[in-house]
C-alpha atoms as a PDB file:
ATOM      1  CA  UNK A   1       0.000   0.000   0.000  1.00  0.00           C
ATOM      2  CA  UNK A   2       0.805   3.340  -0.634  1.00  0.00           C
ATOM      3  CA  UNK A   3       0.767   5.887   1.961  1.00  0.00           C
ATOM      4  CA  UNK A   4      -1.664   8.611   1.139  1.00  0.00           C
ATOM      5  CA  UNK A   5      -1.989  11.647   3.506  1.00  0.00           C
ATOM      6  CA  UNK A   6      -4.229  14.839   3.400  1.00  0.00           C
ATOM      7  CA  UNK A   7      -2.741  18.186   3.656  1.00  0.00           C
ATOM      8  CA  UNK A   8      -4.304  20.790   5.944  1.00  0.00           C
ATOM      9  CA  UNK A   9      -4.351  22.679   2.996  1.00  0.00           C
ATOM     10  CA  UNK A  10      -6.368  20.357   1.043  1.00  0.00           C
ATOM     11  CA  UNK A  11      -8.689  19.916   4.148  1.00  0.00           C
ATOM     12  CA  UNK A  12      -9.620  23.524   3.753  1.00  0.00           C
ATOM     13  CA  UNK A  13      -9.972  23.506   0.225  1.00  0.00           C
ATOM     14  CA  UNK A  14     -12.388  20.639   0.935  1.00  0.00           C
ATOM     15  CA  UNK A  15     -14.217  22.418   3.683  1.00  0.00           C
ATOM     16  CA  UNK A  16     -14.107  25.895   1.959  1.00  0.00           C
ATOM     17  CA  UNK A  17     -15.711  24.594  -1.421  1.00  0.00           C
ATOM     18  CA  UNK A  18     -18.404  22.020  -0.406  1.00  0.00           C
ATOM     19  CA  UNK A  19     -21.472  23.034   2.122  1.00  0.00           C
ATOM     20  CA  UNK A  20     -21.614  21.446   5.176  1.00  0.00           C
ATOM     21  CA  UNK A  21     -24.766  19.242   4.127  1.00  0.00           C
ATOM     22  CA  UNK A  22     -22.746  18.227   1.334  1.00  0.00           C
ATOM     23  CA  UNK A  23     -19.705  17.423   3.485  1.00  0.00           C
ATOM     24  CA  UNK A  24     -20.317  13.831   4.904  1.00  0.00           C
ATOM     25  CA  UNK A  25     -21.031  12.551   1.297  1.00  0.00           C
ATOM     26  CA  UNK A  26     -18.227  14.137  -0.569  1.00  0.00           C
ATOM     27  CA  UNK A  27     -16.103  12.142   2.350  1.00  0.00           C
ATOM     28  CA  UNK A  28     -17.971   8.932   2.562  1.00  0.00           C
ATOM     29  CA  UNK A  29     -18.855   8.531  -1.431  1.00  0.00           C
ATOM     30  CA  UNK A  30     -15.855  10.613  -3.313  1.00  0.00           C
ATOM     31  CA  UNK A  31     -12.545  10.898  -1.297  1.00  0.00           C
ATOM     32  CA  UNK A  32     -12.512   7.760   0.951  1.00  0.00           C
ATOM     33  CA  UNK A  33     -12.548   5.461  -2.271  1.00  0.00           C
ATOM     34  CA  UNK A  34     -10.525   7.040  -4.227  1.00  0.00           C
ATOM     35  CA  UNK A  35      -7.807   7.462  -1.646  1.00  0.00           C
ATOM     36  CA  UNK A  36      -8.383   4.032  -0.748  1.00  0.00           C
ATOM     37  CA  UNK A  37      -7.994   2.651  -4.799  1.00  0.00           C
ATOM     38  CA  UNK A  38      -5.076   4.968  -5.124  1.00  0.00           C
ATOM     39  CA  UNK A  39      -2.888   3.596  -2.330  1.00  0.00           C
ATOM     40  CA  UNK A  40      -3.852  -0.059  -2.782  1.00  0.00           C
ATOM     41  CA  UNK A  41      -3.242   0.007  -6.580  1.00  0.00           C
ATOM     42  CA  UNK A  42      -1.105   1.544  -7.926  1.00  0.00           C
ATOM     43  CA  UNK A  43      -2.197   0.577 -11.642  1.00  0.00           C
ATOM     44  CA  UNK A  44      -4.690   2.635 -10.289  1.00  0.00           C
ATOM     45  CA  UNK A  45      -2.322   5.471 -10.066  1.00  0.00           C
ATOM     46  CA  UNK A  46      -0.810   5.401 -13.451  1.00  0.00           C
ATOM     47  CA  UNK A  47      -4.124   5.426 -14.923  1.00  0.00           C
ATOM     48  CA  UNK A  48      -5.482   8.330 -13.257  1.00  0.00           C
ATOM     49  CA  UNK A  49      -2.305  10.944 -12.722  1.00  0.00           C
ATOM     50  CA  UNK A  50      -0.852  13.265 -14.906  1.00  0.00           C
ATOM     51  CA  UNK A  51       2.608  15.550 -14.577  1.00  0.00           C
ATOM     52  CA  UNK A  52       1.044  18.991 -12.490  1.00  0.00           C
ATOM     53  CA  UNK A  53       3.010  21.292 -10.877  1.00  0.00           C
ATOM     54  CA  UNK A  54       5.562  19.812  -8.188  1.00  0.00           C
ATOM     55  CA  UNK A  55       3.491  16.742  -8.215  1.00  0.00           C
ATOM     56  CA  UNK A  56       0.709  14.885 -10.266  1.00  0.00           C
ATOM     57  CA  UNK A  57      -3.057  15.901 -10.632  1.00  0.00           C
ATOM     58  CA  UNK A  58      -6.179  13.399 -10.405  1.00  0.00           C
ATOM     59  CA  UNK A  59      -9.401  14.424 -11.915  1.00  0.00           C
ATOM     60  CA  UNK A  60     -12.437  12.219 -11.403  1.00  0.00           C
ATOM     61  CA  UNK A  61     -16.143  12.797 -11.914  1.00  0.00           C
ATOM     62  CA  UNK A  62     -17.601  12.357  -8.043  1.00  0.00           C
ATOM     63  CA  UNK A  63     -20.514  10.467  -6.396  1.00  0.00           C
ATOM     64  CA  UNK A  64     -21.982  13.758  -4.247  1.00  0.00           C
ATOM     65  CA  UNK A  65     -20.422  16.264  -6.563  1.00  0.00           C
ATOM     66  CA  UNK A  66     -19.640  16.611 -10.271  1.00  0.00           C
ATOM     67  CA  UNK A  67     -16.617  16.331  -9.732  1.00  0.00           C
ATOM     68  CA  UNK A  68     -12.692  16.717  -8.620  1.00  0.00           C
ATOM     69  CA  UNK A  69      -9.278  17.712  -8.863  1.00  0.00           C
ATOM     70  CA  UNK A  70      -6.764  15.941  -6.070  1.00  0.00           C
ATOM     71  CA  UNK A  71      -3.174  17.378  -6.272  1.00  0.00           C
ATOM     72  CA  UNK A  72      -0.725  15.118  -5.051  1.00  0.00           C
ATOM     73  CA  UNK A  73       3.416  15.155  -4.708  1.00  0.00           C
ATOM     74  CA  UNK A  74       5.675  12.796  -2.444  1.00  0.00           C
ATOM     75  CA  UNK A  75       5.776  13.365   0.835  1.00  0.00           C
ATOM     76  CA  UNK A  76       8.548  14.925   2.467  1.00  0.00           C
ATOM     77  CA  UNK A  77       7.033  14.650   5.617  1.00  0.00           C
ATOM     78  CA  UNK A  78       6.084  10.946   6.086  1.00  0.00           C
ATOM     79  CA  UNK A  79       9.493   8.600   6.559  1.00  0.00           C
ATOM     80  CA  UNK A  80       7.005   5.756   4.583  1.00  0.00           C
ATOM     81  CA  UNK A  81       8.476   4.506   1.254  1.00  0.00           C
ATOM     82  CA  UNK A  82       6.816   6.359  -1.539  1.00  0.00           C
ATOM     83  CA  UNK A  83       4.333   8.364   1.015  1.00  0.00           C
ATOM     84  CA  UNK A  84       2.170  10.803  -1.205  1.00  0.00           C
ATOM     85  CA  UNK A  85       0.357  14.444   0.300  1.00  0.00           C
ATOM     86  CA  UNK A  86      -3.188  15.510  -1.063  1.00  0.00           C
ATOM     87  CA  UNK A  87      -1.847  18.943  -0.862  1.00  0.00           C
ATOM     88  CA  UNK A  88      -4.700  21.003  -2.815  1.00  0.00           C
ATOM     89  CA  UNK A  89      -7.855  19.968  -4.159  1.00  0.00           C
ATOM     90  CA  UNK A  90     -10.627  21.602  -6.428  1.00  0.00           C
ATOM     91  CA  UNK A  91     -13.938  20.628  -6.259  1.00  0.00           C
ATOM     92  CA  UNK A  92     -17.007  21.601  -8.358  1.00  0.00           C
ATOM     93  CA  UNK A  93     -20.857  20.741  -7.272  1.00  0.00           C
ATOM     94  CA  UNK A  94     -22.035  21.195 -10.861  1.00  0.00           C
ATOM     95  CA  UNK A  95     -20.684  21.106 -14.498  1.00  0.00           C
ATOM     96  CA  UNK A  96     -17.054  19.950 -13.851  1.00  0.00           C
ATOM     97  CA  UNK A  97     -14.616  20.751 -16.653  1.00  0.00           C
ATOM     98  CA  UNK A  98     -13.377  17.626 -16.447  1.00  0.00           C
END
């Protein structure tokens, strides 16, 4: 498995972006799974990640929303083998530009 952490950064883009009723779903039906299929898989991860910035993005049409953005580099933090950050994410309720 690959270890997959989220930023603070990224937990405020998620909190500033989504409404609080919205919240619990984007969690439960977006971002748990696809954390969880990106660090157990990593097919999974060459599929879905392309060369952004410092790191890679991964753009995937959500559950609760339309869809999503995850931003993800290694992380320097975390002592793990390969150990990835969420460090921003972009989120869109409706008409994601996929």
């Amino acid at each position: 498995m690959i270890p997959i952490r989220l930023a603070e950064a990224a937990v405020v883009d998620i909190e500033s972006q989504i409404p609080a009723d919205r919240l619990e779903n984007f969690r439960d039906f977006d971002l748990r799974p696809t954390l969880e299929a990106l660090s157990s898989d990593t097919s999974t991860w060459t599929n879905f990640a392309i060369p952004h910035g410092p790191g890679w993005r991964v753009s995937l049409e959500g559950i609760s929303i339309a869809g999503f953005h995850l931003f993800i580099t290694n992380d320097l933090v975390d002592p793990r083998p390969n150990a990835l950050v969420v460090y921003a994410i972009d989120l869109w309720q409706d008409n994601f530009p996929k």
